[in-house]
PDB file of N, CA and C in Angstrom:
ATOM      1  N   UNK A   1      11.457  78.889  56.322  1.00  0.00           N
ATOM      2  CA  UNK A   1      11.526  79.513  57.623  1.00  0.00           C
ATOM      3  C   UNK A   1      10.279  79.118  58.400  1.00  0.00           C
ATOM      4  N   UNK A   2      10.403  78.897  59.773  1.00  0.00           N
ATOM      5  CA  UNK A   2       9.452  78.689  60.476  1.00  0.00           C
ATOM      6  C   UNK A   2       9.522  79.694  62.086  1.00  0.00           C
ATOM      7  N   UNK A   3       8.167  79.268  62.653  1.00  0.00           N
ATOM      8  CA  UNK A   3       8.104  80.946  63.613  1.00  0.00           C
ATOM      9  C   UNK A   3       7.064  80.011  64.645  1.00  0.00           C
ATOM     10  N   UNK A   4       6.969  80.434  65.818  1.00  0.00           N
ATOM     11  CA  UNK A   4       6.244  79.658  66.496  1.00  0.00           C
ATOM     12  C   UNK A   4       5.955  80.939  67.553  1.00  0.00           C
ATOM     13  N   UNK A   5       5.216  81.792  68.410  1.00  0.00           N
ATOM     14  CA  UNK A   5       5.003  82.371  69.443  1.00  0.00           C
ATOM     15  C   UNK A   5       3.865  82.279  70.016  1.00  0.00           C
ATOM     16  N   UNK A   6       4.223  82.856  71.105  1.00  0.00           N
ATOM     17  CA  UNK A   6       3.311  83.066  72.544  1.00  0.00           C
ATOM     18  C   UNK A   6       3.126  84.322  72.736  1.00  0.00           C
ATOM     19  N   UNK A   7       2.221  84.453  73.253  1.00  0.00           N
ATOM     20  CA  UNK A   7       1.604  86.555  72.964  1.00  0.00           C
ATOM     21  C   UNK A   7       0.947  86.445  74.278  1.00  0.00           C
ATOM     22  N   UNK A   8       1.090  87.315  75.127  1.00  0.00           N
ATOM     23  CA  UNK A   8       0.222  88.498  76.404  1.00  0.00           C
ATOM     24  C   UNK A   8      -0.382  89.282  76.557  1.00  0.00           C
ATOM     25  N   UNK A   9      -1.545  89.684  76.135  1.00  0.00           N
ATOM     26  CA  UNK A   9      -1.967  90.927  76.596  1.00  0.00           C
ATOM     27  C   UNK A   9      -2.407  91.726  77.857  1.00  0.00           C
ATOM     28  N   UNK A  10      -1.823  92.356  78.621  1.00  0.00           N
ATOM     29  CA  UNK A  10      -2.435  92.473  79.776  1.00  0.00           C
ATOM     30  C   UNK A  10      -3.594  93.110  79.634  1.00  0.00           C
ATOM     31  N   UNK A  11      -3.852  94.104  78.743  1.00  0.00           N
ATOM     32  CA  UNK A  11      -4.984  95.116  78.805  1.00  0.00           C
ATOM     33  C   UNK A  11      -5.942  94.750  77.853  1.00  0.00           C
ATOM     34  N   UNK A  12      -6.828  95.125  77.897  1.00  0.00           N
ATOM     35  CA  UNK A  12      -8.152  94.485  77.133  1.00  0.00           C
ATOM     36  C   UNK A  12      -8.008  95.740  75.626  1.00  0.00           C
ATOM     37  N   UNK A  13      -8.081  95.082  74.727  1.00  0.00           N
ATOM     38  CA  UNK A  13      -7.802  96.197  73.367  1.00  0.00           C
ATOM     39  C   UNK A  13      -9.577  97.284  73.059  1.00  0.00           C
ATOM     40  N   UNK A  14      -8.879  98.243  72.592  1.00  0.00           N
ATOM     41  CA  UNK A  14      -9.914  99.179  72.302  1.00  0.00           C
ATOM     42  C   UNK A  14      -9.404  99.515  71.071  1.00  0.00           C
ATOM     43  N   UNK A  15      -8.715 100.405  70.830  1.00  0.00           N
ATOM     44  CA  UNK A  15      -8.216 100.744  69.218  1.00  0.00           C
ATOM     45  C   UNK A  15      -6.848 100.274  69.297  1.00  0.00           C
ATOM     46  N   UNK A  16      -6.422  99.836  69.775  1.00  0.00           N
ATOM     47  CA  UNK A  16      -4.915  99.051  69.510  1.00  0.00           C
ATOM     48  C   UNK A  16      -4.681  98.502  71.053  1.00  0.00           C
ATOM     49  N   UNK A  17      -3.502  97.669  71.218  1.00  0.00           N
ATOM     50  CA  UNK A  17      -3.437  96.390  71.991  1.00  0.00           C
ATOM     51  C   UNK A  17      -1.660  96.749  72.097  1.00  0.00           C
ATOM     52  N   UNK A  18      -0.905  96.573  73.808  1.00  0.00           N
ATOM     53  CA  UNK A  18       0.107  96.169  73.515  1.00  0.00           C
ATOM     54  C   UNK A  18       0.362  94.630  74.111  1.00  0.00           C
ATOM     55  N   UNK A  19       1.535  94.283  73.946  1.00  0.00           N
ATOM     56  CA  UNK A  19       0.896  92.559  74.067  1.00  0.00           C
ATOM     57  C   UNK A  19       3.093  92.234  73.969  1.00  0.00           C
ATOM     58  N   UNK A  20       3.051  91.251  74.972  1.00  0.00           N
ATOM     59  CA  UNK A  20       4.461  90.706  74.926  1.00  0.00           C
ATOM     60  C   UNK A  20       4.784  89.363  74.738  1.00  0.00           C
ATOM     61  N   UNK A  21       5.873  88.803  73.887  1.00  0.00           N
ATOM     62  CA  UNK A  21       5.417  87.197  73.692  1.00  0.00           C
ATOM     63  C   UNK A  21       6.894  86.657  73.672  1.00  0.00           C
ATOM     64  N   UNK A  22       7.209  85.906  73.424  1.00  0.00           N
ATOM     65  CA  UNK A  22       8.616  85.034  73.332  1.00  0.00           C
ATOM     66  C   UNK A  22       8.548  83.491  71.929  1.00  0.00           C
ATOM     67  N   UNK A  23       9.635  83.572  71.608  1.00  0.00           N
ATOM     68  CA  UNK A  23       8.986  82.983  70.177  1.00  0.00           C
ATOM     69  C   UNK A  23      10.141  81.867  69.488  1.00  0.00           C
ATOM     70  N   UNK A  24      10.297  80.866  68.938  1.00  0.00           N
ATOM     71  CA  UNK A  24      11.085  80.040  68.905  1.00  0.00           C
ATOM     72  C   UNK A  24      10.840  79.654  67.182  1.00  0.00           C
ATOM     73  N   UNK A  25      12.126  79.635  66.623  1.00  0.00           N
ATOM     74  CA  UNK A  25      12.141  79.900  65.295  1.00  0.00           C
ATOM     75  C   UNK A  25      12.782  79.243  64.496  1.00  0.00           C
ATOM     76  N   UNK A  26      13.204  78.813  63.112  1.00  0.00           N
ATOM     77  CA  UNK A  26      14.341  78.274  62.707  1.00  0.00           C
ATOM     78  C   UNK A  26      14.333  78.200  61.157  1.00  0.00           C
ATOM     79  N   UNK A  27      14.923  78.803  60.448  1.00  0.00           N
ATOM     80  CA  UNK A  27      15.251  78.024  59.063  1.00  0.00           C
ATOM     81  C   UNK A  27      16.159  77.727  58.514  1.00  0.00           C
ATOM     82  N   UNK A  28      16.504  77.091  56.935  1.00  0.00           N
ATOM     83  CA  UNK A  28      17.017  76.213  56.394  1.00  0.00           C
ATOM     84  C   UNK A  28      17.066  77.164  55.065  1.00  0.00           C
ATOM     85  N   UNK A  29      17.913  77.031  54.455  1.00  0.00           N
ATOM     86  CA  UNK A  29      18.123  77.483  52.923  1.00  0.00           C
ATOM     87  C   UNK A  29      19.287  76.871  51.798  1.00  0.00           C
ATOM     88  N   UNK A  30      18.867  76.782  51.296  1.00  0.00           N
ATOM     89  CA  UNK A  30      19.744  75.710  49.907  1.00  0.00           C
ATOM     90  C   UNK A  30      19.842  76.495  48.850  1.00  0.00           C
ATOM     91  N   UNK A  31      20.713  77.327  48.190  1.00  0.00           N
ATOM     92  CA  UNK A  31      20.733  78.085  46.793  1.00  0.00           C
ATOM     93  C   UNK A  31      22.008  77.108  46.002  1.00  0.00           C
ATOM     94  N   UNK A  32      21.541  77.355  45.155  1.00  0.00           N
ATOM     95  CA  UNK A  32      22.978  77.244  43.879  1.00  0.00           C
ATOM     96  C   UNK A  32      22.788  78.314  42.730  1.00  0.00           C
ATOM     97  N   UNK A  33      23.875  78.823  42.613  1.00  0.00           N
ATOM     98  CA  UNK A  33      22.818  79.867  41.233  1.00  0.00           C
ATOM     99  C   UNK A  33      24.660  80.048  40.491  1.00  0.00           C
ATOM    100  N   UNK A  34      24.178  80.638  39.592  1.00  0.00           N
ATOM    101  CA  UNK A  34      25.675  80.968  38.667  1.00  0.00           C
ATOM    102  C   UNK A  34      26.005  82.559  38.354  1.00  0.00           C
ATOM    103  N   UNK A  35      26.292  82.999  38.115  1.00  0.00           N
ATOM    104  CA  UNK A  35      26.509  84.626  38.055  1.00  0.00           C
ATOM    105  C   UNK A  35      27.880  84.435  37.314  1.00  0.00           C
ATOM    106  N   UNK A  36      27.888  84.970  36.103  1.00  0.00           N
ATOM    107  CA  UNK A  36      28.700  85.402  35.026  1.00  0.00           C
ATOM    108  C   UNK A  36      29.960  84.918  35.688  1.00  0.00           C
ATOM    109  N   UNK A  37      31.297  84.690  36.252  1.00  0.00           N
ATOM    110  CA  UNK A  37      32.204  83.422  36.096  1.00  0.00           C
ATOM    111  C   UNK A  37      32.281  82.830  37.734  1.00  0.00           C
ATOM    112  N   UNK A  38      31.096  83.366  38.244  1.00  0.00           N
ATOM    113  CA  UNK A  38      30.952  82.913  39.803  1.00  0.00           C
ATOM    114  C   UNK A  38      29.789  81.207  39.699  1.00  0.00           C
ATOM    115  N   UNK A  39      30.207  80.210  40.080  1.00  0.00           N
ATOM    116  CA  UNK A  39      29.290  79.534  40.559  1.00  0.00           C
ATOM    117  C   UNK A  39      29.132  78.956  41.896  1.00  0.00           C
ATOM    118  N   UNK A  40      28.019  78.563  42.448  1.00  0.00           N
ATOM    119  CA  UNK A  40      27.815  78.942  44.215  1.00  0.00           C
ATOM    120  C   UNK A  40      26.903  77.590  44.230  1.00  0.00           C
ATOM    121  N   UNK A  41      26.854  76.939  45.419  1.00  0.00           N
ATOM    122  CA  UNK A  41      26.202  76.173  45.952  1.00  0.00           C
ATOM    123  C   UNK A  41      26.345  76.170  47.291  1.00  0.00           C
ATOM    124  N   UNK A  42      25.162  76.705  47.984  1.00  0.00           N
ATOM    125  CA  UNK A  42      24.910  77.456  49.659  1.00  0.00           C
ATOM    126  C   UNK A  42      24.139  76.848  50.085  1.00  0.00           C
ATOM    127  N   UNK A  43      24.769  76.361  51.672  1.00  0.00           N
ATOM    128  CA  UNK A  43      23.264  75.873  52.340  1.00  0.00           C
ATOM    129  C   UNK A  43      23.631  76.595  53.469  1.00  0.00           C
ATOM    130  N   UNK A  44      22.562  76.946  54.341  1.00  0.00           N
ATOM    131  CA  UNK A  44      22.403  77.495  55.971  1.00  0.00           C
ATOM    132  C   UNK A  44      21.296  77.472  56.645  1.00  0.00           C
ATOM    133  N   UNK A  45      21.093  76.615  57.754  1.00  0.00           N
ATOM    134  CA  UNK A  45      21.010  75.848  58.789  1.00  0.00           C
ATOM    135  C   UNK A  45      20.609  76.924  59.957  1.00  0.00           C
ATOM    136  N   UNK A  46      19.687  77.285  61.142  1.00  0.00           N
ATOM    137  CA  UNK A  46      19.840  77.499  62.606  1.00  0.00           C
ATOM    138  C   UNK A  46      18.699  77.667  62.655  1.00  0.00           C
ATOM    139  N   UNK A  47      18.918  78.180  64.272  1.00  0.00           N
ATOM    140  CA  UNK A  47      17.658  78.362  65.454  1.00  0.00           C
ATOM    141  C   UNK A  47      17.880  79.605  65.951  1.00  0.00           C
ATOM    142  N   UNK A  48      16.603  79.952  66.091  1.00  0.00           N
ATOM    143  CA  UNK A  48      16.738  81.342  67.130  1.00  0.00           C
ATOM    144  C   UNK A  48      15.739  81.299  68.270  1.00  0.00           C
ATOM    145  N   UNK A  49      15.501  82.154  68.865  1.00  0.00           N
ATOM    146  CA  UNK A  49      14.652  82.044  70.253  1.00  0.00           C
ATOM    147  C   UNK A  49      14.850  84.130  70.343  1.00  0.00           C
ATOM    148  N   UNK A  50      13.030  84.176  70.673  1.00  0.00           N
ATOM    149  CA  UNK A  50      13.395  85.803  70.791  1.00  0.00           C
ATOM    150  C   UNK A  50      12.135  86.217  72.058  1.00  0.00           C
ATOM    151  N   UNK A  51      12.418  87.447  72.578  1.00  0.00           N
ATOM    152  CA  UNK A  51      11.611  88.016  73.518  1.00  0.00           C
ATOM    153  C   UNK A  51      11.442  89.268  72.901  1.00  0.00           C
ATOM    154  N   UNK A  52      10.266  89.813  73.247  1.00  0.00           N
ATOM    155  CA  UNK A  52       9.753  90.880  72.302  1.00  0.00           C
ATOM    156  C   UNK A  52       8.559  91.581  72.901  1.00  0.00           C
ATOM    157  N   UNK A  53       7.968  93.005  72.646  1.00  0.00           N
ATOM    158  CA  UNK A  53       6.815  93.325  73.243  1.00  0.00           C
ATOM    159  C   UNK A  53       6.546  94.450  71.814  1.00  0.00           C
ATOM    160  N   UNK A  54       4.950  94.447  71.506  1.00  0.00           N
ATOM    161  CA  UNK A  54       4.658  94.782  70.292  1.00  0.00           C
ATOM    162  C   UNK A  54       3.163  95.283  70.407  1.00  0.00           C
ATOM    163  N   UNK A  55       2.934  96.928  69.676  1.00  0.00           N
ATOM    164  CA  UNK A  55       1.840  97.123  69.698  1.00  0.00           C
ATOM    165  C   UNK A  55       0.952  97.055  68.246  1.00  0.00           C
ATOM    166  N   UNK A  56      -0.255  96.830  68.542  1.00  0.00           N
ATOM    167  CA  UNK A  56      -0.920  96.334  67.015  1.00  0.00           C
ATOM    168  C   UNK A  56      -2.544  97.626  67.573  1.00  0.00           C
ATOM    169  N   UNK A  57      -2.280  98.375  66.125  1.00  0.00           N
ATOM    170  CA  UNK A  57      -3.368  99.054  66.457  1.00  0.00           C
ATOM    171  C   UNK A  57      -4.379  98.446  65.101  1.00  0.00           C
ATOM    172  N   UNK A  58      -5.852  98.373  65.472  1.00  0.00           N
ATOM    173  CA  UNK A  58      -6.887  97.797  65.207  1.00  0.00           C
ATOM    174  C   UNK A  58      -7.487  98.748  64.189  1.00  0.00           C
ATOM    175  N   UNK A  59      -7.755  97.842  63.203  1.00  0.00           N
ATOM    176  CA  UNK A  59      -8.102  98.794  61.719  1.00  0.00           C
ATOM    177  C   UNK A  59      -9.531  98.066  61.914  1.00  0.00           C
ATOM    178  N   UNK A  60     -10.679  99.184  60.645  1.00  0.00           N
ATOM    179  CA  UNK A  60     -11.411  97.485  60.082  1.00  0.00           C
ATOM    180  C   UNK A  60     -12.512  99.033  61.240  1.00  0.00           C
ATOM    181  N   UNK A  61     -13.782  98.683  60.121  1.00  0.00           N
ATOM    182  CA  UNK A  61     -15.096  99.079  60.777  1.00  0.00           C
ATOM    183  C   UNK A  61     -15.496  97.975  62.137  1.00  0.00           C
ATOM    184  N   UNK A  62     -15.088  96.643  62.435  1.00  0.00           N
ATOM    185  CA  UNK A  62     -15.445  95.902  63.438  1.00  0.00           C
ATOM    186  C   UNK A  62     -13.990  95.520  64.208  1.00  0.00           C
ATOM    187  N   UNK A  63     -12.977  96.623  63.906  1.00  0.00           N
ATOM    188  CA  UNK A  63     -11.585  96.766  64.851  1.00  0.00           C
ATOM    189  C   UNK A  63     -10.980  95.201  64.204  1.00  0.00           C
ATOM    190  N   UNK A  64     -11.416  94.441  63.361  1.00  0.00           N
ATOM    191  CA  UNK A  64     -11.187  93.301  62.965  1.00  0.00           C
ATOM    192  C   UNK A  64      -9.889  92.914  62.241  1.00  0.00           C
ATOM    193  N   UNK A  65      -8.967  93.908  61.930  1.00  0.00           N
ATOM    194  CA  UNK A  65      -7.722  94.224  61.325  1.00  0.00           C
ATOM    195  C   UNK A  65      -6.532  94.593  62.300  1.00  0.00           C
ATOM    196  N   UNK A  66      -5.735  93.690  62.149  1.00  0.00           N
ATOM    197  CA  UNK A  66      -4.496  94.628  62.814  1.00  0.00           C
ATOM    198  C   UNK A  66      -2.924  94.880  62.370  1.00  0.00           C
ATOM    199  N   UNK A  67      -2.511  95.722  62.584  1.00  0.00           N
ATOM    200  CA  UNK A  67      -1.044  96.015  61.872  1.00  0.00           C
ATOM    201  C   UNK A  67      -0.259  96.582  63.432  1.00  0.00           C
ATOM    202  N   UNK A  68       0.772  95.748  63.263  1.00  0.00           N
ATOM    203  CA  UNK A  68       1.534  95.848  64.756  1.00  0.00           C
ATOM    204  C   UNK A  68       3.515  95.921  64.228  1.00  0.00           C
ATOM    205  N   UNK A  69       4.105  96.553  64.916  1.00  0.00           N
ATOM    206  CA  UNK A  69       5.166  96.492  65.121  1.00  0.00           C
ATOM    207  C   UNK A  69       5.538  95.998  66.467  1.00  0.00           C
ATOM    208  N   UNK A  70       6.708  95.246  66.221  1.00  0.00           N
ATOM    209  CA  UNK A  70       7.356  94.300  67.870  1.00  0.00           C
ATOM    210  C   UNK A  70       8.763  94.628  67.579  1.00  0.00           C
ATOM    211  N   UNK A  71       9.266  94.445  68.829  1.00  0.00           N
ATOM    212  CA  UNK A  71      10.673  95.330  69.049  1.00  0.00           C
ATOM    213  C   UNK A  71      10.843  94.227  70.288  1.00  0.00           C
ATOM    214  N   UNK A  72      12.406  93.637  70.195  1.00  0.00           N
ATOM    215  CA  UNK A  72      12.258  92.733  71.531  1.00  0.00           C
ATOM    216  C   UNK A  72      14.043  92.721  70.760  1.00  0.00           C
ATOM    217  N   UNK A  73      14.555  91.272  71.432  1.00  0.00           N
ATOM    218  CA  UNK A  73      15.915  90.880  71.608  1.00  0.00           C
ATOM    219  C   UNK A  73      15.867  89.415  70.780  1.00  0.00           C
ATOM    220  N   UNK A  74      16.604  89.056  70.420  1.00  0.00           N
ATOM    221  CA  UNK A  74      16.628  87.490  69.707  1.00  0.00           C
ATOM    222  C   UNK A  74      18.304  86.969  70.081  1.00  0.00           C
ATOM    223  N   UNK A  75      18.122  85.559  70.143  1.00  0.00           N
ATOM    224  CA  UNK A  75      19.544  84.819  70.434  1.00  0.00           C
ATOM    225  C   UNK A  75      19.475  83.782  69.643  1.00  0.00           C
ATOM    226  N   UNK A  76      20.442  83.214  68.633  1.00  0.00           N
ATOM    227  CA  UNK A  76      20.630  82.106  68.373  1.00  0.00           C
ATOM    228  C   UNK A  76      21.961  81.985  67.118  1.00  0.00           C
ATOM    229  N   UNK A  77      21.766  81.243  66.443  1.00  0.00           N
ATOM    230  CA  UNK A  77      23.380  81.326  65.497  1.00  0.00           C
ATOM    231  C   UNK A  77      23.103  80.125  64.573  1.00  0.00           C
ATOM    232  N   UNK A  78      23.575  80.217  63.238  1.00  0.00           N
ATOM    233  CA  UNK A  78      23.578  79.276  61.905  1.00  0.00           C
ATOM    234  C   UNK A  78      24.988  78.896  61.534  1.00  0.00           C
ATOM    235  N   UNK A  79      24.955  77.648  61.210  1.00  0.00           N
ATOM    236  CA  UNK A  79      25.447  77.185  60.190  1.00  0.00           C
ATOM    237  C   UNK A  79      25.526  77.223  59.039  1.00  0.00           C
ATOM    238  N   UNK A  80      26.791  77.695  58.070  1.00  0.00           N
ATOM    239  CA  UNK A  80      26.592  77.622  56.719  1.00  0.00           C
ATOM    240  C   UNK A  80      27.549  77.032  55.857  1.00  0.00           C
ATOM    241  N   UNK A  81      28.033  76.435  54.861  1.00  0.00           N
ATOM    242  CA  UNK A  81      28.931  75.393  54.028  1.00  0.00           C
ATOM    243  C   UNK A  81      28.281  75.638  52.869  1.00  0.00           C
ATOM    244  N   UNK A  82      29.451  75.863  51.665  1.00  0.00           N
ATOM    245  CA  UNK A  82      29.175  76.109  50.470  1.00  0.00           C
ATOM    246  C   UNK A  82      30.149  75.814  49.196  1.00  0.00           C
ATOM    247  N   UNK A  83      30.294  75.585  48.694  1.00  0.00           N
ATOM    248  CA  UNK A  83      31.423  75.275  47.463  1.00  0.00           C
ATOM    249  C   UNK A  83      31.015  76.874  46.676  1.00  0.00           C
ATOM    250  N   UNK A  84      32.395  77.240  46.075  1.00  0.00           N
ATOM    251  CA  UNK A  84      32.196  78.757  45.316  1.00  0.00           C
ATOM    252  C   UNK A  84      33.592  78.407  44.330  1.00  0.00           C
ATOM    253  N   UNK A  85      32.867  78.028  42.784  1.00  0.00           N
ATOM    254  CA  UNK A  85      33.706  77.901  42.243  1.00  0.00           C
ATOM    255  C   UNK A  85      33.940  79.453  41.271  1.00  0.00           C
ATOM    256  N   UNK A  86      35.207  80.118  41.508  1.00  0.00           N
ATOM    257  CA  UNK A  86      35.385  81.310  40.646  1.00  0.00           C
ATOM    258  C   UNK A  86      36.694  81.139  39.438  1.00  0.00           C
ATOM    259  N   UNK A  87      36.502  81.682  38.212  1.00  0.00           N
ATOM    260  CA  UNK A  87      37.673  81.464  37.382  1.00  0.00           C
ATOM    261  C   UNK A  87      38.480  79.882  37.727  1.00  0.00           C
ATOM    262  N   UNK A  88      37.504  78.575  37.412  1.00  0.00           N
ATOM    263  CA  UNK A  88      37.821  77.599  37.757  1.00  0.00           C
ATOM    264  C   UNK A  88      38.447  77.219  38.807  1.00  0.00           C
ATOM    265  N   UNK A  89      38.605  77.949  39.726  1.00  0.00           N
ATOM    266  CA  UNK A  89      39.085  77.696  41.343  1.00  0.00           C
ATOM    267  C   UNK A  89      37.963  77.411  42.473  1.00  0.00           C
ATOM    268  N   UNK A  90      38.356  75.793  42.833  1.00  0.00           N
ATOM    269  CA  UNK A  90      37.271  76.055  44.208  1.00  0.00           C
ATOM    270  C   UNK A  90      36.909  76.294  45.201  1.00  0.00           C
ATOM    271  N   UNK A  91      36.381  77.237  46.185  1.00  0.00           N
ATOM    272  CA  UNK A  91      36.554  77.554  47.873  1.00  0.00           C
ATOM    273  C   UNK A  91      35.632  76.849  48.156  1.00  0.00           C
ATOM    274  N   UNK A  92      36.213  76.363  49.054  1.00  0.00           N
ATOM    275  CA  UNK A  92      34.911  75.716  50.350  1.00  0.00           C
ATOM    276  C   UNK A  92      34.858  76.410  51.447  1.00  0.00           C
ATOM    277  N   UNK A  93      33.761  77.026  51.715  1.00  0.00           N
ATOM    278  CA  UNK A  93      33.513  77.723  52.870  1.00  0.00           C
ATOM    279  C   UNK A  93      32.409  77.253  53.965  1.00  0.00           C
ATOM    280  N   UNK A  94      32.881  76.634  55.425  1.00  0.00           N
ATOM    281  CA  UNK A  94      32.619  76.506  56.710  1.00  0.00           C
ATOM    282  C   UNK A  94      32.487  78.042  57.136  1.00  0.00           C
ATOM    283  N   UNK A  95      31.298  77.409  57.949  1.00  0.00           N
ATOM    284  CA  UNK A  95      31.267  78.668  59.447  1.00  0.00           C
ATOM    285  C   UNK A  95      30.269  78.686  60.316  1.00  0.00           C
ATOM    286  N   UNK A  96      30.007  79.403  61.222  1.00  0.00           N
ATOM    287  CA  UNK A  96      28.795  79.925  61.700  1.00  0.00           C
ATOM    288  C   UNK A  96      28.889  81.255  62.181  1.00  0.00           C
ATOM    289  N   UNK A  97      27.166  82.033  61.990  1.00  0.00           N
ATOM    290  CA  UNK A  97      27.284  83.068  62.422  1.00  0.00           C
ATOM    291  C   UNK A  97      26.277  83.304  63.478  1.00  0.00           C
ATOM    292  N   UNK A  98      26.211  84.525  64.277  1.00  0.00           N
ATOM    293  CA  UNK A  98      25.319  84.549  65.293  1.00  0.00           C
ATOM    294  C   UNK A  98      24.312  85.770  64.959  1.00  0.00           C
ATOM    295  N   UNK A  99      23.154  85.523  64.941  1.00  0.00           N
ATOM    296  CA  UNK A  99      22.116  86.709  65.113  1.00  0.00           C
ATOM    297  C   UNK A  99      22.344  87.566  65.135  1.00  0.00           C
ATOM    298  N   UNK A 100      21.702  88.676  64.881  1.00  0.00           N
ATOM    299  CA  UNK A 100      21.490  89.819  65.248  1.00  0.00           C
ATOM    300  C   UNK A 100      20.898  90.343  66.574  1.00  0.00           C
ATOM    301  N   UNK A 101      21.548  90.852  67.584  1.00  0.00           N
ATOM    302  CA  UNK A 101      21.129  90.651  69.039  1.00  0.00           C
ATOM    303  C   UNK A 101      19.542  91.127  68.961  1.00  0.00           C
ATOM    304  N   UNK A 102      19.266  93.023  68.328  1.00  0.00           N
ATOM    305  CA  UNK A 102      18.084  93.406  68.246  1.00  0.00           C
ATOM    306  C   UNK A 102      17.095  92.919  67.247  1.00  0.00           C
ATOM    307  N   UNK A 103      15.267  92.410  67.529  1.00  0.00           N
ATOM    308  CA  UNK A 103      14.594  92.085  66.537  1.00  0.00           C
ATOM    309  C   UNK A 103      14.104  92.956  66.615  1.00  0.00           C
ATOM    310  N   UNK A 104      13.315  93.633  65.431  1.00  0.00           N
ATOM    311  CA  UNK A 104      12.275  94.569  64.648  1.00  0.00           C
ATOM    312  C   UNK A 104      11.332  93.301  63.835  1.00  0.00           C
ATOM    313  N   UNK A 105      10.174  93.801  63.887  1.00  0.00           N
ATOM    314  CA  UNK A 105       9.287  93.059  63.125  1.00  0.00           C
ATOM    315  C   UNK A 105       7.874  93.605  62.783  1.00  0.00           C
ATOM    316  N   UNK A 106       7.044  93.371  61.987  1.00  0.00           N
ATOM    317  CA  UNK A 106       5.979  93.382  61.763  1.00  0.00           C
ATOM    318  C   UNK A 106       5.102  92.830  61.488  1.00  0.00           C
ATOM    319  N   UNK A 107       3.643  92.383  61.810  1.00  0.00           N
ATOM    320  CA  UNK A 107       2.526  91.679  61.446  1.00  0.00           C
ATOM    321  C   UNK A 107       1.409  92.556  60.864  1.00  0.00           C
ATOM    322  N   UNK A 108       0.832  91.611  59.987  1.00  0.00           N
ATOM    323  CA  UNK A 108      -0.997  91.930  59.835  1.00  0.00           C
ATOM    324  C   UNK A 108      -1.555  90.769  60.585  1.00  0.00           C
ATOM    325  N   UNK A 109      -2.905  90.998  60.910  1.00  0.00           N
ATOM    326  CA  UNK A 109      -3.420  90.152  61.264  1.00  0.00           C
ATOM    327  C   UNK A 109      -5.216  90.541  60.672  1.00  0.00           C
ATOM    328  N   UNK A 110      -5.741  89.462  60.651  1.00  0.00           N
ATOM    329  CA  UNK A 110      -7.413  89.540  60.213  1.00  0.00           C
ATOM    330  C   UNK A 110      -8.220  88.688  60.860  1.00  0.00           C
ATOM    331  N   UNK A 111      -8.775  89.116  62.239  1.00  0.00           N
ATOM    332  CA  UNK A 111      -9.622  88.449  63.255  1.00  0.00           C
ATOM    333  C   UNK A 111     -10.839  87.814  62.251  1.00  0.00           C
ATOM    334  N   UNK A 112     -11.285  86.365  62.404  1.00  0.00           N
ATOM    335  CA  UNK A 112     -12.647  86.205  61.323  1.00  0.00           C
ATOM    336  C   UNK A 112     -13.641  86.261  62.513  1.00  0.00           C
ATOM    337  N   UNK A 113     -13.416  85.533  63.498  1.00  0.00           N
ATOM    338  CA  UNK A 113     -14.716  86.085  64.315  1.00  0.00           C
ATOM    339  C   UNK A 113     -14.550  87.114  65.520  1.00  0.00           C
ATOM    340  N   UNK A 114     -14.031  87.976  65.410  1.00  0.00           N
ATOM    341  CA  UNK A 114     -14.301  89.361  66.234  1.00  0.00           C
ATOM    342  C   UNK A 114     -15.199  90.077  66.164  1.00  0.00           C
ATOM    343  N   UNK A 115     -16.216  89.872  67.463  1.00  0.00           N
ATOM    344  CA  UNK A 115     -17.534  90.712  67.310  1.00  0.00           C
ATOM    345  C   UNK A 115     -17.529  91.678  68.028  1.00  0.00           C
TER     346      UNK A 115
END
């Protein structure tokens, strides 16, 4: 998985910060695994793109710590294709699915030079 954002703060932080960003994302996943007469070989593929606004309140004797929750919207949709062989029968399964409209999230963060 990969994550890429852009962050705002309008207000200058004192013990916590709220801050709004927009963020462009994407991963990839490959499993095969076996499970008692199930065997699976999965891959899934996409992109997302999200808008979000998130407050991080400032831990840490030098406010140098932060733990934030973000709450925003996300858009995008995957690809997935898989072979699922059960009781010697094989499915092949095509598709795509789409996001989850609402994001929830959380960070830490650890400023090294915040004075």
């Amino acid at each position: 998985m990969y994550s890429a954002s852009a962050l705002w703060s309008p207000f200058p932080p004192k013990k916590s910060k709220q801050y709004f960003g927009v963020g462009l994302g994407g991963f990839s996943f490959d499993e095969s695994a076996s499970y008692a007469a199930v065997d699976m070989d999965y891959k899934v593929s996409g992109m997302m793109f999200k808008v979000f606004s998130g407050w991080e309140w400032l831990k840490g004797i030098k406010k140098n710590q932060g733990l934030a929750l973000e709450v925003g919207l996300q858009f995008g949709s995957a690809d997935y294709s898989g072979d699922v062989t059960y009781l010697n029968t094989n499915y092949h399964l095509t598709g795509t699915f789409r996001m989850p409209v609402i994001y929830i999230g959380g960070t830490y963060a650890f400023y090294y030079n915040k004075k």
